[in-house]
Protein backbone atom coordinates (compact mmCIF):
# COMPACT_ATOMS: atom_id res chain seq x y z
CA UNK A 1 34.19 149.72 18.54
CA UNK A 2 35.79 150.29 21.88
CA UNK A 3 34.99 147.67 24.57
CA UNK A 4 36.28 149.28 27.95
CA UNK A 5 35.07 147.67 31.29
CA UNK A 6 34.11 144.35 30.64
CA UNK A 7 34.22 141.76 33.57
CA UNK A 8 35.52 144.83 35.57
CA UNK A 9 33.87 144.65 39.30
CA UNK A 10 33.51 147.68 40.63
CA UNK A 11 32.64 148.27 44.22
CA UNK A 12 31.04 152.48 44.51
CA UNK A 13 30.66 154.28 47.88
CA UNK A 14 28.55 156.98 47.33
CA UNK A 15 26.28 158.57 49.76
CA UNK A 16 24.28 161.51 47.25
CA UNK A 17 21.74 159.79 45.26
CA UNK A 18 22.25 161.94 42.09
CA UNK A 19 25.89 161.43 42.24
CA UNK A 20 25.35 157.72 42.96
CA UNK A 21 22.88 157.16 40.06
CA UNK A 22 24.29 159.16 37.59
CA UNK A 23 27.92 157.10 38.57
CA UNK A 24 26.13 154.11 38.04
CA UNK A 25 24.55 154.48 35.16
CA UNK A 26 27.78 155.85 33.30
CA UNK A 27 29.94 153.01 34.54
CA UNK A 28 27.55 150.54 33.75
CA UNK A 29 27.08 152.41 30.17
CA UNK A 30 30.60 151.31 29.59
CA UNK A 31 30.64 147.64 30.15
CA UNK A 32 31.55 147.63 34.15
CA UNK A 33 29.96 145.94 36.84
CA UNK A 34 28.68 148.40 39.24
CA UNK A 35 27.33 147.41 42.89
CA UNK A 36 26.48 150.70 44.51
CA UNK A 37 26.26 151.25 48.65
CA UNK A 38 25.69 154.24 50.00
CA UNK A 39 27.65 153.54 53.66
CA UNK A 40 30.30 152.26 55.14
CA UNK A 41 29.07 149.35 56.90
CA UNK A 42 27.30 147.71 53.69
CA UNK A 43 30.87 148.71 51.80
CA UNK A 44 32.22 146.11 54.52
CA UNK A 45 30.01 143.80 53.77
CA UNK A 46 30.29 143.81 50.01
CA UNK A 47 33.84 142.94 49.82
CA UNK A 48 33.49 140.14 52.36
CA UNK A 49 30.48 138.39 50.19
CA UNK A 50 32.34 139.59 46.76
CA UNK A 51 35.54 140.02 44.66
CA UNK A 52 36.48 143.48 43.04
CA UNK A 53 38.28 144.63 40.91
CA UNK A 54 38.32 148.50 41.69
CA UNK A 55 36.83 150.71 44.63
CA UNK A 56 35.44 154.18 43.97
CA UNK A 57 35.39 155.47 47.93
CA UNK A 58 33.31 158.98 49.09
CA UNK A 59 34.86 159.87 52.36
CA UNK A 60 32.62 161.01 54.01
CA UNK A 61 29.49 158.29 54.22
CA UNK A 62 27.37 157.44 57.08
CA UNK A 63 28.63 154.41 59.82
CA UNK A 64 32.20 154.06 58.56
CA UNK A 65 34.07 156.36 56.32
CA UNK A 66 35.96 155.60 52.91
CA UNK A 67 39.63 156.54 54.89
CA UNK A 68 38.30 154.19 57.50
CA UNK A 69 37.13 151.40 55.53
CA UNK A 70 40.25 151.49 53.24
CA UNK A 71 42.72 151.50 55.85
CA UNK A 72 41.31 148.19 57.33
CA UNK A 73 40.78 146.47 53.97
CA UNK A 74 44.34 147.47 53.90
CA UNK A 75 45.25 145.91 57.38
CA UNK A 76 43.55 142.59 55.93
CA UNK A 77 45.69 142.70 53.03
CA UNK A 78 43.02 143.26 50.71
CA UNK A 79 45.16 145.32 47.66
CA UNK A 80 42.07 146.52 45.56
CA UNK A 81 43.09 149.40 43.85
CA UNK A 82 40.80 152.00 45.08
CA UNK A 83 39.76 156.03 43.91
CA UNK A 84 38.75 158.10 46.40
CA UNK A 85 36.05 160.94 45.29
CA UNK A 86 35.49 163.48 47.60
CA UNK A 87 34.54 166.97 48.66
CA UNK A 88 37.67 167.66 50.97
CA UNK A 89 39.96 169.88 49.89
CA UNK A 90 42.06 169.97 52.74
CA UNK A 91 45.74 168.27 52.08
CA UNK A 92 45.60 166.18 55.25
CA UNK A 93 43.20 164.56 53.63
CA UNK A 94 44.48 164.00 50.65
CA UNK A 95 47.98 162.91 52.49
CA UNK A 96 45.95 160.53 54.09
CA UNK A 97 44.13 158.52 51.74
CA UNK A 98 47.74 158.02 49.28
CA UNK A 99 49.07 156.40 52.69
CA UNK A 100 46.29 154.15 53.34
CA UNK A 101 47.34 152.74 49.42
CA UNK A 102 44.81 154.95 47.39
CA UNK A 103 45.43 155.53 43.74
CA UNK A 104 44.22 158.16 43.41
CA UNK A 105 41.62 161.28 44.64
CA UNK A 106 39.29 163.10 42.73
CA UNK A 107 37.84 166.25 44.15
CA UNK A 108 34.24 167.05 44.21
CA UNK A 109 32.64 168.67 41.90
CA UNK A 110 33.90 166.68 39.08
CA UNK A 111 32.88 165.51 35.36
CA UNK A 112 31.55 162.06 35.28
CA UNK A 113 33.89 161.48 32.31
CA UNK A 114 36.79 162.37 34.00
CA UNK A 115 36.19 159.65 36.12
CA UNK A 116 36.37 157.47 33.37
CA UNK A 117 39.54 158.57 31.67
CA UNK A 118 40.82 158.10 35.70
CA UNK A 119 40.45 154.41 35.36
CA UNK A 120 41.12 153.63 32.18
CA UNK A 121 44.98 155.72 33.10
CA UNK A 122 45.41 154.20 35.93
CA UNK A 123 43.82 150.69 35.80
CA UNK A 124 44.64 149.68 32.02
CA UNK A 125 41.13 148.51 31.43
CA UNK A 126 41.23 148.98 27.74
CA UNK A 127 42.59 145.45 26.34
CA UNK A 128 41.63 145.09 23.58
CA UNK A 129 42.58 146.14 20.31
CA UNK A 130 40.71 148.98 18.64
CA UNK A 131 40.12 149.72 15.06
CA UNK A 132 39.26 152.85 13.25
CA UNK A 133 38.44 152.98 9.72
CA UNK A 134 42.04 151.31 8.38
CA UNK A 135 43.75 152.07 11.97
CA UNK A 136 44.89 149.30 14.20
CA UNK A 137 45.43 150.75 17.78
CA UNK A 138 46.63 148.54 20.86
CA UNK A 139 45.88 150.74 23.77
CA UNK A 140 48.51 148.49 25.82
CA UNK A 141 51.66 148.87 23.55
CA UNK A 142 50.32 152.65 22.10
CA UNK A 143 51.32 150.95 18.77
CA UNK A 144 49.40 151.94 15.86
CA UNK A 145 49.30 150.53 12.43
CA UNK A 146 47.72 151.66 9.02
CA UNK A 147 47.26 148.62 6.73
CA UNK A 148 50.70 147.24 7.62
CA UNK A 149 52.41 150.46 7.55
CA UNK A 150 53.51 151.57 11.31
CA UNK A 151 52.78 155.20 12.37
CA UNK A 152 54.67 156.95 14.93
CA UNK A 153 53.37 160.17 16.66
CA UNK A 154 55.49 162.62 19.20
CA UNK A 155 54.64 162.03 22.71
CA UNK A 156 51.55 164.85 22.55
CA UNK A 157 50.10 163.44 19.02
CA UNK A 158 50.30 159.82 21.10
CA UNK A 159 48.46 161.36 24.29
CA UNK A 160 45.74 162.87 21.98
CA UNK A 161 45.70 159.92 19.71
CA UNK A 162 44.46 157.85 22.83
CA UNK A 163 42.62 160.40 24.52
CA UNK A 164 40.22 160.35 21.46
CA UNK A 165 40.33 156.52 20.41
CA UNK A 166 38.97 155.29 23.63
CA UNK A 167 36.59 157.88 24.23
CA UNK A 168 34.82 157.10 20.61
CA UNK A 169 31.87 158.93 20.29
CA UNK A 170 32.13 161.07 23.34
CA UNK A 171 32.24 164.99 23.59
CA UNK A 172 35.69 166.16 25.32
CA UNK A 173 36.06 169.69 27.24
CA UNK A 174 39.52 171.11 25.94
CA UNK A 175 40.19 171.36 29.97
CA UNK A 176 39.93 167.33 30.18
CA UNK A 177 41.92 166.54 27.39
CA UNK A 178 44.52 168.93 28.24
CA UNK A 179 44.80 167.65 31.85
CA UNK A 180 45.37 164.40 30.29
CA UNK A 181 48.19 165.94 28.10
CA UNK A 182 51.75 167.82 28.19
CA UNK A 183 49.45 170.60 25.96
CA UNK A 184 48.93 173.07 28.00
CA UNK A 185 47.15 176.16 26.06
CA UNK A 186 43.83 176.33 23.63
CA UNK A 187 45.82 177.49 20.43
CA UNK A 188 48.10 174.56 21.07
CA UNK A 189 45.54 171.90 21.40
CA UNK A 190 43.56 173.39 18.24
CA UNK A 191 47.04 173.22 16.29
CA UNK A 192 47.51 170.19 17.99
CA UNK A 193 44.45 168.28 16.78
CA UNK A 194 44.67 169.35 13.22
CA UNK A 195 47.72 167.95 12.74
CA UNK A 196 46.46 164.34 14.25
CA UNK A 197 43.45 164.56 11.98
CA UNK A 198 46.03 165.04 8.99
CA UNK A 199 48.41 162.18 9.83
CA UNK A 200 45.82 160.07 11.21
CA UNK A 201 42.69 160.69 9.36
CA UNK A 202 40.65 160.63 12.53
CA UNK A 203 37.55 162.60 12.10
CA UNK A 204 37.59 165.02 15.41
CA UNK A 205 34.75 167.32 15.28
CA UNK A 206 35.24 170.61 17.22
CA UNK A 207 31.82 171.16 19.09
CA UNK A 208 31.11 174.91 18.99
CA UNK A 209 31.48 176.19 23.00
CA UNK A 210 31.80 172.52 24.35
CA UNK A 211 35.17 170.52 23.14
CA UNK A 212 35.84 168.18 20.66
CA UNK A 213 34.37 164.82 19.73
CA UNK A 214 35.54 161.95 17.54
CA UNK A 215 33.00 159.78 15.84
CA UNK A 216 32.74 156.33 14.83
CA UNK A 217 33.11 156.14 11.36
């Protein structure tokens, strides 16, 4: 079983309720701990009554925005690592929020699992060790183990290898597991997959118009 956010604090700007909730509700799914605001101001206020461990910024909120309020938790030295999520396009923008010390910027629309596979890449959240059937996986090291036997993969059998294992049970759009890749076409990630599933034994079900999913055993 994959444990992936627990005791992570997370800290979520978001101004659209859907957004908000559904963000929420995912996040907290997974093991994090989610307090939502929906403005600037209360943002402000949360990080002076709490401790986080990641920010998830909109922009563009009511009182103060997320390029504001990151700049002067900045200027106080606070070094959260923070994702901005946002419907600008513009590269200004963009430019903007990677000098204030963002780690990164997801445009608007997005997949609420994309989100996910953000943090997880960028934060290291996954610690601890994960076994499948007679796999031993450590996310941290990418070593994996059958039994006592090691198994190496190339660097795009790797990728896929932990793409999969810590999204367990979760259906996969070919376009988010390629962005998370060096695969770069449909007939490569098919070929691709069965070839994991044959040195890995990993039972990834292709889901007919959808992606791919890998299910606990």
């Amino acid at each position: 079983m994959v444990t992936s956010g627990k005791n992570i604090r997370i800290l979520l700007m978001e101004d659209e309720l859907d957004l908000g909730e559904t963000l929420k509700e995912m996040l907290e799914d997974e093991g994090y701990v989610v307090r939502w605001v929906k403005d600037g101001i209360v943002a402000a206020e949360a990080t002076y009554d709490g401790k986080f461990d990641l920010y998830i910024f909109d922009i563009n909120v009511p009182e103060l925005n997320g390029l504001e309020l990151l700049a002067s938790l900045r200027n106080a030295e606070d070094k959260t690592p923070a994702i901005f999520i946002s419907a600008l396009l513009d590269l200004e923008s963009m430019k903007k929020a990677f000098k204030i010390g963002a780690e990164d910027y997801i445009k608007k629309p997005f997949f609420p699992e994309e989100l996910l596979l953000r943090i997880e890449a960028k934060f290291n959240t996954l610690n601890e060790s994960i076994n499948y059937k007679k796999l031993h996986y450590d996310p941290k090291s990418k070593e994996l183990r059958k039994g006592e036997e090691m198994i190496f993969l190339s660097k795009k059998q790797q990728e896929l290898f932990h793409i999969f294992i810590t999204q367990l049970n979760k259906t996969l759009e070919p376009s988010i597991i390629m962005e998370y890749t060096s695969i770069t076409s449909l007939p490569s990630l098919r070929v691709a997959i069965n070839k994991l599933k044959l040195m890995t034994g990993l039972e990834i079900r292709s889901i007919h118009g959808i992606g791919y999913r890998l299910e606990e055993s």
